[in-house]
Every structure is written in C-alpha cells, then in structure tokens.
PDB file of N, CA and C in Angstrom:
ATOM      1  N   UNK A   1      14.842   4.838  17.182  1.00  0.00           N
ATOM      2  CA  UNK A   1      13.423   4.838  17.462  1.00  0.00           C
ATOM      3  C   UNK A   1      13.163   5.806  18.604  1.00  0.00           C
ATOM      4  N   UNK A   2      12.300   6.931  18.308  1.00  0.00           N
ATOM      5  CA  UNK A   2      11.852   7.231  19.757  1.00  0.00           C
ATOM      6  C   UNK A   2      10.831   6.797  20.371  1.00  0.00           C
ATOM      7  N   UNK A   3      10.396   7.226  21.487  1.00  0.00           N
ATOM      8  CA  UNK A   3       9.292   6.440  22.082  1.00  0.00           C
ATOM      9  C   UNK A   3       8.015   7.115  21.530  1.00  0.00           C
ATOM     10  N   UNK A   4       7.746   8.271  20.870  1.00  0.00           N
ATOM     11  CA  UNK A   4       6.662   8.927  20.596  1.00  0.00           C
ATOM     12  C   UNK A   4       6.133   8.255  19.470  1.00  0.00           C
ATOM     13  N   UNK A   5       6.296   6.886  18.610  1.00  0.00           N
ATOM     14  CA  UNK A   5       6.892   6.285  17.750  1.00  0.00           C
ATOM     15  C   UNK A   5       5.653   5.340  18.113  1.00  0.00           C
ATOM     16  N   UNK A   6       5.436   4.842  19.057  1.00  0.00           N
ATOM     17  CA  UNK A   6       4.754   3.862  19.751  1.00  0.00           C
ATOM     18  C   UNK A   6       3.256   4.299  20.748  1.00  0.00           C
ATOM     19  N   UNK A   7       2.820   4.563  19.466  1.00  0.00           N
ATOM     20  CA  UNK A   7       1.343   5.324  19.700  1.00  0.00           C
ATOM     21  C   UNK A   7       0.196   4.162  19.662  1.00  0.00           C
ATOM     22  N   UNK A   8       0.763   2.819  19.426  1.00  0.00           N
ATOM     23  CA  UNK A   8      -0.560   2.075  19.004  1.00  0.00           C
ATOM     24  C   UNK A   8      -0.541   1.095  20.769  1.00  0.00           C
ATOM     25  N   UNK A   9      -1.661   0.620  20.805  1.00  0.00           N
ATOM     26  CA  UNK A   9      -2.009  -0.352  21.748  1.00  0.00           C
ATOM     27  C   UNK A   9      -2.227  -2.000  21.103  1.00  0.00           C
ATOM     28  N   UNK A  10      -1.349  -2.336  21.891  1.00  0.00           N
ATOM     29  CA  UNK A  10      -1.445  -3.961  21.719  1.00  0.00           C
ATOM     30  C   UNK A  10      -1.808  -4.725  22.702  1.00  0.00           C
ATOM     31  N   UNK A  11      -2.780  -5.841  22.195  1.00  0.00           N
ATOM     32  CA  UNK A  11      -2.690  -7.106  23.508  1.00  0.00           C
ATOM     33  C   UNK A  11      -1.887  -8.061  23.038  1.00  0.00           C
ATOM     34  N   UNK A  12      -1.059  -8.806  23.876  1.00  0.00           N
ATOM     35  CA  UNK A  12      -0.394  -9.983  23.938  1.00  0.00           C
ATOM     36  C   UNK A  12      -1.172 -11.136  24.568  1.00  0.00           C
ATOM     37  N   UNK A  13      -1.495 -12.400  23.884  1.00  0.00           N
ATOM     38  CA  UNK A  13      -1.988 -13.342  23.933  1.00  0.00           C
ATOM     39  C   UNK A  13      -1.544 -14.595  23.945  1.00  0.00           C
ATOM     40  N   UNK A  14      -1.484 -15.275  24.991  1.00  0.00           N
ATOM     41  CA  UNK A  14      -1.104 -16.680  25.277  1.00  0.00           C
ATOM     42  C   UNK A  14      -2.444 -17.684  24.802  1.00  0.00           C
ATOM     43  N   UNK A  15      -2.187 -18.503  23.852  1.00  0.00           N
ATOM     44  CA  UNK A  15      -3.733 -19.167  23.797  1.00  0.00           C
ATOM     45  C   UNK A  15      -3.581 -21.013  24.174  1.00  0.00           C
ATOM     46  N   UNK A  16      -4.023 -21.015  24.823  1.00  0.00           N
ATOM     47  CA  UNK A  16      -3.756 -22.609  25.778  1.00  0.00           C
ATOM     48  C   UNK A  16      -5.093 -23.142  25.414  1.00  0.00           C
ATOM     49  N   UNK A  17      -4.696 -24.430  24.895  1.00  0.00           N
ATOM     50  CA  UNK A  17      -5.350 -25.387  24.176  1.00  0.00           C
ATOM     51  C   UNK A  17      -6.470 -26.693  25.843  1.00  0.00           C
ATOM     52  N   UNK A  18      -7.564 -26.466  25.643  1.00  0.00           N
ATOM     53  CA  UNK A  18      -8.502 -27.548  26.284  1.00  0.00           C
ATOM     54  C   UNK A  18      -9.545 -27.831  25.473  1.00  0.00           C
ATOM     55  N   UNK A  19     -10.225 -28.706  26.778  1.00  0.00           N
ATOM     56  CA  UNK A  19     -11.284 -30.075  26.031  1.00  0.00           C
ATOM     57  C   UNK A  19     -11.934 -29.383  25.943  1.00  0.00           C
ATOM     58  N   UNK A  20     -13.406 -29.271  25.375  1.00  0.00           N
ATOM     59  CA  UNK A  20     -14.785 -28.640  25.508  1.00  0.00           C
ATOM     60  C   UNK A  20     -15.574 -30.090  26.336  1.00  0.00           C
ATOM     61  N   UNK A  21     -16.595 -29.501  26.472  1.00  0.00           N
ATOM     62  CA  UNK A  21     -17.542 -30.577  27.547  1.00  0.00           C
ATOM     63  C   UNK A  21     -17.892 -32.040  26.264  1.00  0.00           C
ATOM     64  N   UNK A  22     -18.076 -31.964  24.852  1.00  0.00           N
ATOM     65  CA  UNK A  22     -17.760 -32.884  24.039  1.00  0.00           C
ATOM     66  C   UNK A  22     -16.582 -33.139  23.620  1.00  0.00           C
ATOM     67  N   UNK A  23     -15.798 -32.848  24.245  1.00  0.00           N
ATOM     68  CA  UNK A  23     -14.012 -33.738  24.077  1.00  0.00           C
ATOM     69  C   UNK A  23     -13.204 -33.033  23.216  1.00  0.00           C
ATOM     70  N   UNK A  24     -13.659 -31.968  22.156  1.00  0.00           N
ATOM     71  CA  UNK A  24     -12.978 -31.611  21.111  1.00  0.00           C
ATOM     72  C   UNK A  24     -11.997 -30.341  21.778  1.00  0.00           C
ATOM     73  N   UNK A  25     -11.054 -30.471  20.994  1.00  0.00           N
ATOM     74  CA  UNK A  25      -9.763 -29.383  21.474  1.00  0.00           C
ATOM     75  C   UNK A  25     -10.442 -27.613  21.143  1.00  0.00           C
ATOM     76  N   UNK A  26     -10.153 -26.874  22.458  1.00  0.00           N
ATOM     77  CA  UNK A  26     -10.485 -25.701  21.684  1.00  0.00           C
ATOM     78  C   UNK A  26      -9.497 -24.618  22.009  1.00  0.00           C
ATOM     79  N   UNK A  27      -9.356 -23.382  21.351  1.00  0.00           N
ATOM     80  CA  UNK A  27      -7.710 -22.726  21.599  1.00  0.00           C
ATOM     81  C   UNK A  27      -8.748 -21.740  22.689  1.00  0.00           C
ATOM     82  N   UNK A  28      -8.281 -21.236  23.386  1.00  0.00           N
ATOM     83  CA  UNK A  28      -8.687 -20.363  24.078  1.00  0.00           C
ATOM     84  C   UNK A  28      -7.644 -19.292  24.553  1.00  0.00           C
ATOM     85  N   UNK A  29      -7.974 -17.802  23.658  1.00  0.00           N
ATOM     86  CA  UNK A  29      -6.520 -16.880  24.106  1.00  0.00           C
ATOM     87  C   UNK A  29      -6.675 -15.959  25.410  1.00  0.00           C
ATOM     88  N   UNK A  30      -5.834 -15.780  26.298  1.00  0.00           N
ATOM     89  CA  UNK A  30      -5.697 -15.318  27.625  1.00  0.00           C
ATOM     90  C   UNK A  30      -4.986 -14.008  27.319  1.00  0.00           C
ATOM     91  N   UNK A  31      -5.193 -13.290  28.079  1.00  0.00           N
ATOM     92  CA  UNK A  31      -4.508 -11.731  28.199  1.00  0.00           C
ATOM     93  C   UNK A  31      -3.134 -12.053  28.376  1.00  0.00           C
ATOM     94  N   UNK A  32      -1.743 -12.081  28.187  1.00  0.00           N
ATOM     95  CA  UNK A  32      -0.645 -12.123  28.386  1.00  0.00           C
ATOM     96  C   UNK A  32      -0.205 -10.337  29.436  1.00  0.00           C
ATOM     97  N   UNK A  33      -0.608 -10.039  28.412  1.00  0.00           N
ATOM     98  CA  UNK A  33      -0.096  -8.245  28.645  1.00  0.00           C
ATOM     99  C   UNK A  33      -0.511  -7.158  27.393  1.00  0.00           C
ATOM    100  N   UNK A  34      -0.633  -6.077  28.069  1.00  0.00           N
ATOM    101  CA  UNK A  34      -0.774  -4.800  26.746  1.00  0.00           C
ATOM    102  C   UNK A  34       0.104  -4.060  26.932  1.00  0.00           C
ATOM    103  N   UNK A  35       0.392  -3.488  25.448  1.00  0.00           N
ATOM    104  CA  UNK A  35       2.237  -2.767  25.884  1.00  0.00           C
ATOM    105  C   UNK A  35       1.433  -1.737  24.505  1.00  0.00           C
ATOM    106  N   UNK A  36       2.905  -0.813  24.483  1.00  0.00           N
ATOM    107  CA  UNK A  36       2.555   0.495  23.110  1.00  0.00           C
ATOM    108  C   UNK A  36       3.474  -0.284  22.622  1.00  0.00           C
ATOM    109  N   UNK A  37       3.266   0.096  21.288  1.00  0.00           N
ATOM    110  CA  UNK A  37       4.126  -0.697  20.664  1.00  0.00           C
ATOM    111  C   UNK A  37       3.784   0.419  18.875  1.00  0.00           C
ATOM    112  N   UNK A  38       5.019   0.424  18.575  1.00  0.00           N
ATOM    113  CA  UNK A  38       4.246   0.864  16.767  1.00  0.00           C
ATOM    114  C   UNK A  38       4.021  -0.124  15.817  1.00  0.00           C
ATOM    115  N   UNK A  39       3.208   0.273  15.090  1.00  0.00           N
ATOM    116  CA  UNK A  39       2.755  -0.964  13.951  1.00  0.00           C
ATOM    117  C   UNK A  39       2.682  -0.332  12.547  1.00  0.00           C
ATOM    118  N   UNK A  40       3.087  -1.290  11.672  1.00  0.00           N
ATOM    119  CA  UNK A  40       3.762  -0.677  10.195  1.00  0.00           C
ATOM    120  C   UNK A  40       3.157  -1.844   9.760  1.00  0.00           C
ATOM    121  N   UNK A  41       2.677  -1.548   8.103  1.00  0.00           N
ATOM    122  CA  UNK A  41       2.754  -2.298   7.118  1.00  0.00           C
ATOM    123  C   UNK A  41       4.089  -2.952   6.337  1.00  0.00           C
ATOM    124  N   UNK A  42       4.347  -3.661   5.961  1.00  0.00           N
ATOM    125  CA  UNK A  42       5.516  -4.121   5.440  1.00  0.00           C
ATOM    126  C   UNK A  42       5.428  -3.272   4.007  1.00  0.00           C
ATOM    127  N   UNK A  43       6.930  -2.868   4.088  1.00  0.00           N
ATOM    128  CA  UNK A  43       7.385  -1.900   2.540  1.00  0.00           C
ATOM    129  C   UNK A  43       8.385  -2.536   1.966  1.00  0.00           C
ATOM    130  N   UNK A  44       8.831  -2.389   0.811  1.00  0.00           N
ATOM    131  CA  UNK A  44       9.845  -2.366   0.372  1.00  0.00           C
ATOM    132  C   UNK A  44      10.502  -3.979   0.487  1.00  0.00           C
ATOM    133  N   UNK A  45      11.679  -4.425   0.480  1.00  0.00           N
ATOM    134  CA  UNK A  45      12.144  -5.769   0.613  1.00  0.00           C
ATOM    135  C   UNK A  45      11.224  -6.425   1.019  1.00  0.00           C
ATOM    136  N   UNK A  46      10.670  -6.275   2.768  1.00  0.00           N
ATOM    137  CA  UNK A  46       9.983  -6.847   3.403  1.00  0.00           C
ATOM    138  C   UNK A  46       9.126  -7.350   2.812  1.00  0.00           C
ATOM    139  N   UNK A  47       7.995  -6.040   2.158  1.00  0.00           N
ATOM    140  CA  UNK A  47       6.587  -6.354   1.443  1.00  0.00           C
ATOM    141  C   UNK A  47       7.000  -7.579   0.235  1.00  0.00           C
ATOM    142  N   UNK A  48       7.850  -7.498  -0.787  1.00  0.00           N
ATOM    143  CA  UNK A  48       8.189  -8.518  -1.624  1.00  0.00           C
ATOM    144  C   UNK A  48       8.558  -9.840  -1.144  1.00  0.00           C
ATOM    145  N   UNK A  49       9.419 -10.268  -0.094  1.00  0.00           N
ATOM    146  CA  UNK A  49       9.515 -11.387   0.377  1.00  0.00           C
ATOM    147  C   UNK A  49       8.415 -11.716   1.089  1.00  0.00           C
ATOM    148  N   UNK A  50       7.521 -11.128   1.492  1.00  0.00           N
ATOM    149  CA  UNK A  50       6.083 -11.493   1.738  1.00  0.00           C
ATOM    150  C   UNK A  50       5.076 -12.103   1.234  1.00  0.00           C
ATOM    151  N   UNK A  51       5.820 -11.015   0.366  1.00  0.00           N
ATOM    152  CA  UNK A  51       4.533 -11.333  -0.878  1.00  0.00           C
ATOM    153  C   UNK A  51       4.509 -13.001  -1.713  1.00  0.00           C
ATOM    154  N   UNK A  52       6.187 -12.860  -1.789  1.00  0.00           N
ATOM    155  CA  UNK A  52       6.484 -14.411  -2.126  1.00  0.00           C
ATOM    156  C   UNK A  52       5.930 -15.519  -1.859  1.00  0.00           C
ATOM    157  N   UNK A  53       5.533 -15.080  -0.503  1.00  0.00           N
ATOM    158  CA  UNK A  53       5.063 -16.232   0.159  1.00  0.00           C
ATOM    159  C   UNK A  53       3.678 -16.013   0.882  1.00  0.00           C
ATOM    160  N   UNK A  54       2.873 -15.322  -0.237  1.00  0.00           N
ATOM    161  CA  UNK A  54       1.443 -15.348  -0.064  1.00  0.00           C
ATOM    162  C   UNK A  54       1.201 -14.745   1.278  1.00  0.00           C
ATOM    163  N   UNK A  55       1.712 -13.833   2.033  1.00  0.00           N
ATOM    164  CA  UNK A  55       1.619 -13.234   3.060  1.00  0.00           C
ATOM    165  C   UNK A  55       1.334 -11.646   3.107  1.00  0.00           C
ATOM    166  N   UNK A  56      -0.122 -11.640   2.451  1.00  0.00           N
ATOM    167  CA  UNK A  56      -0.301 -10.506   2.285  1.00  0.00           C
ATOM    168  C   UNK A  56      -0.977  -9.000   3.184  1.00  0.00           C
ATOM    169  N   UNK A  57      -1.202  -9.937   4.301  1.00  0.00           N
ATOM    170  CA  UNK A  57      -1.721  -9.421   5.755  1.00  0.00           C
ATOM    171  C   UNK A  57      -0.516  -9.162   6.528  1.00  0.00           C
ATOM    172  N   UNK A  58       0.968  -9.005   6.341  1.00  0.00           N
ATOM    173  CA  UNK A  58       1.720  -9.418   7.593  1.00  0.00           C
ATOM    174  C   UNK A  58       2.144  -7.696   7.842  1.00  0.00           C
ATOM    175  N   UNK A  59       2.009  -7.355   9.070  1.00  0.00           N
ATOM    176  CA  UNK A  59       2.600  -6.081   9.891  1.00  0.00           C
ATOM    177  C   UNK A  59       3.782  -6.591  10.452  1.00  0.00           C
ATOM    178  N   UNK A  60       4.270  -5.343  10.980  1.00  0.00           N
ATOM    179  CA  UNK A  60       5.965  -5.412  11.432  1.00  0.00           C
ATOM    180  C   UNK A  60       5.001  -4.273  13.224  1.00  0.00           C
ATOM    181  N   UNK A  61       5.524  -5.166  14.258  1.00  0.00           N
ATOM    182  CA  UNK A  61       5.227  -4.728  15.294  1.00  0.00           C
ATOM    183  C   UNK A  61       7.012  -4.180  16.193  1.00  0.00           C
ATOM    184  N   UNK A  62       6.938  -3.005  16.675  1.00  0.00           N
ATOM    185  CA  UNK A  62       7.923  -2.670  17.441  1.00  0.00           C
ATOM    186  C   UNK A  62       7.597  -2.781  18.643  1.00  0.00           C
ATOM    187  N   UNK A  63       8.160  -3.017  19.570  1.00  0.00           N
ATOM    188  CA  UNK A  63       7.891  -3.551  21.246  1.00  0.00           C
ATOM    189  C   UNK A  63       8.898  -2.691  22.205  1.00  0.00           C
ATOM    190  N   UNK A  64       8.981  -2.295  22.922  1.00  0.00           N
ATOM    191  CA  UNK A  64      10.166  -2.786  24.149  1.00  0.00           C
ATOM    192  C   UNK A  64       9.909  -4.160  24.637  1.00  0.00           C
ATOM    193  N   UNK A  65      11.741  -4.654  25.019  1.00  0.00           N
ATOM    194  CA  UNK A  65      11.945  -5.554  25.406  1.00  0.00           C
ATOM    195  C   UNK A  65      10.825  -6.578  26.085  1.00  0.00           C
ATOM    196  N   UNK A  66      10.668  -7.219  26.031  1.00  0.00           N
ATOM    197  CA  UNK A  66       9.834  -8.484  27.159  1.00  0.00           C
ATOM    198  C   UNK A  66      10.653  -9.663  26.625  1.00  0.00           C
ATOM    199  N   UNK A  67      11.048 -10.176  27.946  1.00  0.00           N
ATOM    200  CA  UNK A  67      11.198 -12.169  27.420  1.00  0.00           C
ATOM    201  C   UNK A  67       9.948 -12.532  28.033  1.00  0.00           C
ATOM    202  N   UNK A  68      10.485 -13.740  27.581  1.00  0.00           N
ATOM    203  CA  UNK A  68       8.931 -14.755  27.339  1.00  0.00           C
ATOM    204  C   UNK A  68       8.459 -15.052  25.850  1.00  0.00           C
ATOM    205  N   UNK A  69       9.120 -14.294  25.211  1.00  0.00           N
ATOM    206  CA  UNK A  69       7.597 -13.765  24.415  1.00  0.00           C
ATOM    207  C   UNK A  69       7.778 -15.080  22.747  1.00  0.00           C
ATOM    208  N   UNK A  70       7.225 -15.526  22.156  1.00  0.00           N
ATOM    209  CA  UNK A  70       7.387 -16.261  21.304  1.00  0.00           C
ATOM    210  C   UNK A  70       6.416 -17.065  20.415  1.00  0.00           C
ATOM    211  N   UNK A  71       6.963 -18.105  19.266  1.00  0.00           N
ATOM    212  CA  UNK A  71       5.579 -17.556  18.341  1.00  0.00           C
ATOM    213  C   UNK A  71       4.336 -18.249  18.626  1.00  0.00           C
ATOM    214  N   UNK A  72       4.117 -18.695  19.575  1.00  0.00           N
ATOM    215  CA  UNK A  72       3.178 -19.804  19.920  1.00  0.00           C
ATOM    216  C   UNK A  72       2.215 -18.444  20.553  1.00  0.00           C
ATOM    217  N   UNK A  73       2.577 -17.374  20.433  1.00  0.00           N
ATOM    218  CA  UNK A  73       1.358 -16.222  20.903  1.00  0.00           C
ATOM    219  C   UNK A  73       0.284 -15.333  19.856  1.00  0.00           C
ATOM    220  N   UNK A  74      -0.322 -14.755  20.155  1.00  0.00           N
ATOM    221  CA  UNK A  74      -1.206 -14.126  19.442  1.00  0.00           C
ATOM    222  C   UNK A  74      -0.569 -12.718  19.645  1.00  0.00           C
ATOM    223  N   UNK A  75      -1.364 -11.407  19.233  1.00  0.00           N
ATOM    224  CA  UNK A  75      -1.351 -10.654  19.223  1.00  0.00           C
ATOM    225  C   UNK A  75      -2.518  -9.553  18.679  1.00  0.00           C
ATOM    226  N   UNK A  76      -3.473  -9.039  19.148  1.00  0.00           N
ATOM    227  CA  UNK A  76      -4.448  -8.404  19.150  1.00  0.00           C
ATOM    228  C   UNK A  76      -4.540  -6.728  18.666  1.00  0.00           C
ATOM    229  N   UNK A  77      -4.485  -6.450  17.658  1.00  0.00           N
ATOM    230  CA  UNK A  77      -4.351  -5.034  17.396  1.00  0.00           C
ATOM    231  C   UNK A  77      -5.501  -4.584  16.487  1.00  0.00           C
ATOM    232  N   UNK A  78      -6.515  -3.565  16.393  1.00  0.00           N
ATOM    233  CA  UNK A  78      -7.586  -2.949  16.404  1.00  0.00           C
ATOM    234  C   UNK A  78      -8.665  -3.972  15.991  1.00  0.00           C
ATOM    235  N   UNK A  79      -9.200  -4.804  17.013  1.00  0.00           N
ATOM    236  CA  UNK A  79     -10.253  -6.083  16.337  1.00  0.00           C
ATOM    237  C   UNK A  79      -9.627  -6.777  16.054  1.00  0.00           C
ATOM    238  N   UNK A  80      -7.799  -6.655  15.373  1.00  0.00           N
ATOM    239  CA  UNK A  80      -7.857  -8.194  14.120  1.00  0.00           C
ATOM    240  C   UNK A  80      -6.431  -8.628  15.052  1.00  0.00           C
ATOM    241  N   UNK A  81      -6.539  -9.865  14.925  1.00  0.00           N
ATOM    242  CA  UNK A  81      -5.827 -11.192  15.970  1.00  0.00           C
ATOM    243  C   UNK A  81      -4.875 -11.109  14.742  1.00  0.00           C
ATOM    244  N   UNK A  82      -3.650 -11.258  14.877  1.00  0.00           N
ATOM    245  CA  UNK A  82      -2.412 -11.836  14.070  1.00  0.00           C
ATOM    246  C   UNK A  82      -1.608 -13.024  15.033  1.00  0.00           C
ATOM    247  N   UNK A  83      -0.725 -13.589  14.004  1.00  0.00           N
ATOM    248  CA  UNK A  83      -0.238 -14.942  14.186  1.00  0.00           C
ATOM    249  C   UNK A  83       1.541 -14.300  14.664  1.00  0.00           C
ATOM    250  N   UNK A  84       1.911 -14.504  15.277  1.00  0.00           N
ATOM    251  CA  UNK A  84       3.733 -14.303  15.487  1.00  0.00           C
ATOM    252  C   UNK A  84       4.460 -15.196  14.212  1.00  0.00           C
ATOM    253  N   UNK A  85       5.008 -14.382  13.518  1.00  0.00           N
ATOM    254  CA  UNK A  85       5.661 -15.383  12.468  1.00  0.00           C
ATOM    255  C   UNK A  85       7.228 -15.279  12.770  1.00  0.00           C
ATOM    256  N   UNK A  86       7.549 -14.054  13.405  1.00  0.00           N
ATOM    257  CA  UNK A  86       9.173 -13.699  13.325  1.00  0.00           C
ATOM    258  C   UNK A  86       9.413 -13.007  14.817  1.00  0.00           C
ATOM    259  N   UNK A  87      10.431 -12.909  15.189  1.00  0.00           N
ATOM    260  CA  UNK A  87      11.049 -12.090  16.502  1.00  0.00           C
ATOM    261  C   UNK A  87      12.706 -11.723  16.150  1.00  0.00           C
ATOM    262  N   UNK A  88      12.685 -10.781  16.675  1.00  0.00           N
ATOM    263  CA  UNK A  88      13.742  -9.945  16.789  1.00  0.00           C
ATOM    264  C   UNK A  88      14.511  -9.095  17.680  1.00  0.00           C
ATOM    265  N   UNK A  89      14.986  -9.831  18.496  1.00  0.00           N
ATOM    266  CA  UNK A  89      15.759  -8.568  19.191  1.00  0.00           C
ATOM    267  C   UNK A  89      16.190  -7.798  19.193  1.00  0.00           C
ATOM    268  N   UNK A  90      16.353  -6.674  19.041  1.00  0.00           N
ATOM    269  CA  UNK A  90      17.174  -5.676  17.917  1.00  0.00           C
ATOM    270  C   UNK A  90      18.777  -5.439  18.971  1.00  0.00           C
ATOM    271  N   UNK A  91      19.477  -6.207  17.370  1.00  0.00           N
ATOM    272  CA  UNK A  91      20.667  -6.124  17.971  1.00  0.00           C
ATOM    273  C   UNK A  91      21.171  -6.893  19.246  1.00  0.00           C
ATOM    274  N   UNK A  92      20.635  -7.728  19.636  1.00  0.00           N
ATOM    275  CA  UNK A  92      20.340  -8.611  20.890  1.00  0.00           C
ATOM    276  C   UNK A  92      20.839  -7.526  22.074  1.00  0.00           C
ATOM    277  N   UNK A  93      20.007  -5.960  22.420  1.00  0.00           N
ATOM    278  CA  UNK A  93      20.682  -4.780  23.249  1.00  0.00           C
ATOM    279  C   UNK A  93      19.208  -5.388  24.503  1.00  0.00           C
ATOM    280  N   UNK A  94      18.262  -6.152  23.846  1.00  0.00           N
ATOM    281  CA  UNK A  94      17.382  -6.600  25.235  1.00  0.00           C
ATOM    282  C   UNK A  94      16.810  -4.736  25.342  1.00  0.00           C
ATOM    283  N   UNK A  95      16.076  -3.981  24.304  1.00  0.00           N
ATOM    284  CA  UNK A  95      16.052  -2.836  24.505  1.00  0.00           C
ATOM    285  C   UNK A  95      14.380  -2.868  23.779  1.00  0.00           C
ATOM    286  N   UNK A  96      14.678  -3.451  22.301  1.00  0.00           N
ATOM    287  CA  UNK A  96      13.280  -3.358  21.591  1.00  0.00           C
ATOM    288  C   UNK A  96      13.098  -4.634  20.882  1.00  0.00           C
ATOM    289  N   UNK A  97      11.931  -4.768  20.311  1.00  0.00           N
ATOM    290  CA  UNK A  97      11.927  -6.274  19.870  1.00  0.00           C
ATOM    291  C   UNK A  97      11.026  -6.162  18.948  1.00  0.00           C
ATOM    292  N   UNK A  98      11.263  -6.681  17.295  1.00  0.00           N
ATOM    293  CA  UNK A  98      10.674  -6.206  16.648  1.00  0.00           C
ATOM    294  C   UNK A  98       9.959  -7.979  15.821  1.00  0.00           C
ATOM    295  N   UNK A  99       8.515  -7.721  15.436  1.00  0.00           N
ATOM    296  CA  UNK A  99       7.699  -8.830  15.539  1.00  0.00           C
ATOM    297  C   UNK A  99       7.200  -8.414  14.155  1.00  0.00           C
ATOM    298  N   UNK A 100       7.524  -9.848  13.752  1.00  0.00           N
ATOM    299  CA  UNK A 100       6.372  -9.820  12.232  1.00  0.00           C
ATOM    300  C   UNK A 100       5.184 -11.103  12.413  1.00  0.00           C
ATOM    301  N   UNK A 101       4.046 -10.091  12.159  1.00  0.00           N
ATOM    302  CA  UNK A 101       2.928 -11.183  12.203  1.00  0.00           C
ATOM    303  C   UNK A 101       2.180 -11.060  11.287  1.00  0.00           C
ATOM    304  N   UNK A 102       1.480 -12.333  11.232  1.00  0.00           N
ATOM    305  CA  UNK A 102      -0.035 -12.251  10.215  1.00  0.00           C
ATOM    306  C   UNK A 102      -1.011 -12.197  10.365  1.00  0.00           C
ATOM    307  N   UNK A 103      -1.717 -11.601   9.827  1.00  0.00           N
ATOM    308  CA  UNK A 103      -3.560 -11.768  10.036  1.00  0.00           C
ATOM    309  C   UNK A 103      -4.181 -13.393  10.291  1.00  0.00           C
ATOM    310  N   UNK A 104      -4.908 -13.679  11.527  1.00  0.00           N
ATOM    311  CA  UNK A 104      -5.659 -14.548  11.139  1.00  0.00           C
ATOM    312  C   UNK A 104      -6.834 -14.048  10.603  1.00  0.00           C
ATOM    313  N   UNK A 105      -8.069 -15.370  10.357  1.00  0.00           N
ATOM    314  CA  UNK A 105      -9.221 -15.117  10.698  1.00  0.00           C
ATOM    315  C   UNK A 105     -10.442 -15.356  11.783  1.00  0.00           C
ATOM    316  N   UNK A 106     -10.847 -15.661  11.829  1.00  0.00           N
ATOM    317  CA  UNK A 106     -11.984 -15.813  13.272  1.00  0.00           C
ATOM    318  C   UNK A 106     -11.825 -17.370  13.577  1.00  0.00           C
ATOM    319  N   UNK A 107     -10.981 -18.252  12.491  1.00  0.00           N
ATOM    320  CA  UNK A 107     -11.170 -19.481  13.056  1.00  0.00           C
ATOM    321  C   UNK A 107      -9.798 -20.004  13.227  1.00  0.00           C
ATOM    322  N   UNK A 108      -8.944 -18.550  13.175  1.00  0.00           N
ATOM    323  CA  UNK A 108      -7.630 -18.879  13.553  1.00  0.00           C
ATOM    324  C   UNK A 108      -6.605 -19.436  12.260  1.00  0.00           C
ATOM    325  N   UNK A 109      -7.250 -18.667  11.275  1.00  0.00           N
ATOM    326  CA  UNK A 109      -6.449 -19.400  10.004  1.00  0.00           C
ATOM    327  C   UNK A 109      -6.018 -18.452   9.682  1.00  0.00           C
ATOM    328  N   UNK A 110      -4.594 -18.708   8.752  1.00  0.00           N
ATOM    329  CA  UNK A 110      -3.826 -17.327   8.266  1.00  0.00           C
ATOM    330  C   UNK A 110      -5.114 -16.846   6.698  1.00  0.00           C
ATOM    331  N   UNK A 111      -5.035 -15.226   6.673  1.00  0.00           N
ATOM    332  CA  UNK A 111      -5.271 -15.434   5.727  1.00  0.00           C
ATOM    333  C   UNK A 111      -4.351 -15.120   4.466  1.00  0.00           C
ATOM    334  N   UNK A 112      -4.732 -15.219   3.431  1.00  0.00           N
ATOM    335  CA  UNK A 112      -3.610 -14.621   2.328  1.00  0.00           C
ATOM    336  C   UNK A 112      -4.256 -14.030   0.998  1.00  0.00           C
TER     337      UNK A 112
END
C-alpha cells in the first residue's frame, strides 16, 4: 500500500447510548477521530460472500494503525454513516488496519 492510496477522509465515531428527557434510550455519535484512510467497494470473493449475506452496501476501509478501535463504532464517509462489521490488522505488523463496514440508514439500521 502506499500512502498516496489514502485520499479519502473519514470520521470515526464512538456512539454512547442516554436517556432523552422522556426516558427513552437514544444513540448519540461523538467524534472519535478523522484519519485518511482509502475506501473500496467490495470485488470479487469479497463482493460474493457479501452478497450471501444480503450485504449489499458493505465497503472495505484501509486505515493506519489505531487501537481502540472496534465494532461498537461508526464510521462516517461522504454523508453516509456505516456500521463496523470486520477488523483487521494486517498481518498483526500494528502498521494498517483494514475495516469492513455497512451502510446504515438515518435510523441506524443496516440496509440491504
């Protein structure tokens, strides 16, 4: 991978769950961090085992390293919020980290 590779902008999103003033739970997502990162459509193997499983929104995100990071996060890339479905360390070298996510929608549901 080179780094020229990693032209897109991402936000990273922590979303921590409270009450509203009528008691009901609401997700609320927080800035974690923004990193470059590249973003791909799923091809080939990927796209078919996807597809299997009704996952027809899912991108493949490349990162440098961060810990912390895991699937209970969001991820924000041009307007559209995706879900963390997968992580990867590549090669466990703690160098790049490669993320498969899904599209939500506005109410936080996958779509397919």
């Amino acid at each position: 991978m080179t780094i020229g590779e990693m032209r897109h902008r991402i936000t990273i999103q922590i979303v921590t769950i409270s009450n509203n003033e009528n008691g009901y739970e609401v997700e609320t997502p927080e800035v974690l961090k923004e990193v470059w990162a590249k973003v791909s459509n799923l091809h080939g193997k990927e796209y078919f085992a996807a597809k299997a499983v009704q996952a027809e929104n899912t991108v493949k995100i490349t990162i440098r390293y961060m810990s912390g990071l895991d699937q209970s996060m969001q991820i924000l890339f041009q307007g559209k919020t995706y879900n963390i479905t997968a992580i990867d360390n590549i090669k466990y070298r703690n160098e790049y980290i490669e993320i498969q996510a899904k599209e939500v929608n506005s109410n936080g549901q996958n779509l397919t």
